[in-house]
Protein backbone atom coordinates (compact mmCIF):
# COMPACT_ATOMS: atom_id res chain seq x y z
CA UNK A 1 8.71 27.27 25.03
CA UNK A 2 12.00 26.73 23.17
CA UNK A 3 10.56 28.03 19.40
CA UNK A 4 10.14 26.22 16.45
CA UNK A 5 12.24 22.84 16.21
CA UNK A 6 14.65 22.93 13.39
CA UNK A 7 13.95 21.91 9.53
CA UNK A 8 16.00 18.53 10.27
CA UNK A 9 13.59 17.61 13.43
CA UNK A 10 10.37 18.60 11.51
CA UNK A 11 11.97 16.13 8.21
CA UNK A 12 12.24 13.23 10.49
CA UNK A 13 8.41 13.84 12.54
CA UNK A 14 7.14 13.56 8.85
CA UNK A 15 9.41 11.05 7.72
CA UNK A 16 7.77 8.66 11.08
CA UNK A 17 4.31 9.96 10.17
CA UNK A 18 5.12 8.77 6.49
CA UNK A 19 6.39 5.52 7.76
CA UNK A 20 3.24 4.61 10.06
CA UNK A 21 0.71 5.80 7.38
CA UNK A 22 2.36 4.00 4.61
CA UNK A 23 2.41 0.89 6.73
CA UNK A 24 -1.36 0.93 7.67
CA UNK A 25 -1.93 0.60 4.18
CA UNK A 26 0.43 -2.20 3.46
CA UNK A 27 3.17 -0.49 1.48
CA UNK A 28 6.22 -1.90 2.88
CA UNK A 29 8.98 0.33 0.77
CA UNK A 30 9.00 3.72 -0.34
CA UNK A 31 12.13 4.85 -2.43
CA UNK A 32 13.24 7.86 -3.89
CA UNK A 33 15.13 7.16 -7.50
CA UNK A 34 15.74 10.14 -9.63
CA UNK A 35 12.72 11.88 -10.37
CA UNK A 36 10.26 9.24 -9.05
CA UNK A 37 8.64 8.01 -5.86
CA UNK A 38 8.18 4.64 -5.67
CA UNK A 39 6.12 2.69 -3.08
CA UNK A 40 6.33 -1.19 -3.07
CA UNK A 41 3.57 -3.35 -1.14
CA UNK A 42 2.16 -6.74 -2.01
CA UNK A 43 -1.17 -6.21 -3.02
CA UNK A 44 -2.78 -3.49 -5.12
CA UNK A 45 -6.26 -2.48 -5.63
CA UNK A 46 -6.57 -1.80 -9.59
CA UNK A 47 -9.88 0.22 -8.85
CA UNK A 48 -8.36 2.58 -6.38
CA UNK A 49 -4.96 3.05 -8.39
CA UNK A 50 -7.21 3.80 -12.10
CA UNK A 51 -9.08 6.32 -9.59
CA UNK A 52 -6.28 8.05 -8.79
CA UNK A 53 -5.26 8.44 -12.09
CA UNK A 54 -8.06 10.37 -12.90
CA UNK A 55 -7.19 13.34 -10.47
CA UNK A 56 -5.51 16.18 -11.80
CA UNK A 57 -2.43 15.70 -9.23
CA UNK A 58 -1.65 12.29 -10.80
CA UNK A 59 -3.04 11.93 -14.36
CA UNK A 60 0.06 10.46 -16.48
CA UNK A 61 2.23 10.54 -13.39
CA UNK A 62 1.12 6.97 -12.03
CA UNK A 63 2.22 3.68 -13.79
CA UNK A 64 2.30 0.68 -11.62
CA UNK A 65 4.48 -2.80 -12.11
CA UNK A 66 4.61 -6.29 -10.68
CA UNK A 67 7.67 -8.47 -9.77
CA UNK A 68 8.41 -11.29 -7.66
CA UNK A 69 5.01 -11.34 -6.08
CA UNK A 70 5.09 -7.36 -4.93
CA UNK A 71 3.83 -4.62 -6.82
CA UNK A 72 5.51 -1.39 -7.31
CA UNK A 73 3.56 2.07 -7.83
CA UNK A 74 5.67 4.75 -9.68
CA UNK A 75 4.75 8.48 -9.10
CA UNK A 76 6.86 10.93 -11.83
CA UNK A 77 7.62 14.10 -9.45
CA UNK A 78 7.84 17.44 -11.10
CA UNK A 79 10.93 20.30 -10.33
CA UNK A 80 8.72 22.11 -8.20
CA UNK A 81 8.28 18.66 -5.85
CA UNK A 82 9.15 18.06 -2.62
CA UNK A 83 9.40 14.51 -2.51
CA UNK A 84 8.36 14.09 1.28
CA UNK A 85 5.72 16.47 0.89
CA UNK A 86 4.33 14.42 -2.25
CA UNK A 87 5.09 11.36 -0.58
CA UNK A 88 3.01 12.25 1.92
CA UNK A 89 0.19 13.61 -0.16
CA UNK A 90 -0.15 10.39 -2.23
CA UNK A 91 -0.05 8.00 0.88
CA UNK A 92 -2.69 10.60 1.93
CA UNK A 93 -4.44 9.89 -1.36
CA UNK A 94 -4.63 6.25 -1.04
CA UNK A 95 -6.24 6.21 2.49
CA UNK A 96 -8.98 8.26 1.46
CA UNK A 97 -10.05 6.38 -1.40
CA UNK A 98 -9.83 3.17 0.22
């Protein structure tokens, strides 16, 4: 009735659909620092996360770390990245293969 909604209102719908899928699957943190996502949660499956490095879309982008009891999974983002859109697509990415 009133058109699109602006870029800003469409940003924050996907930020809240980020938020809700990332939570399902236990990630409690996802941060943006310089040209890497990184998505913190407690628990990791190593079989899922050597899976995923084996598609195209994250072979030698994916490294993963532990400290203090969480675990940290780093995703390298390219120029061409949007980082919501390929937030998005990895959280995607991990629900499918669970």
């Amino acid at each position: 009735r009133y058109g699109e909604p602006p870029t800003g209102v469409k940003n924050l719908i996907n930020i809240a659909l980020l938020r809700a899928d990332a939570a399902a699957l236990g990630i409690t943190e996802i941060r943006q620092f310089g040209g890497a996502l990184h998505f913190r949660t407690e628990q990791a499956d190593l079989d899922l996360i050597e899976e995923l490095e084996k598609q195209p879309a994250y072979r030698r982008r994916l490294s993963l770390s532990a400290k203090d009891g969480k675990v940290t999974l780093k995703l390298l983002l390219s120029d061409k990245d949007c980082p919501l859109k390929r937030a998005r697509a990895f959280v995607k990415a991990l629900g499918k293969t669970e």
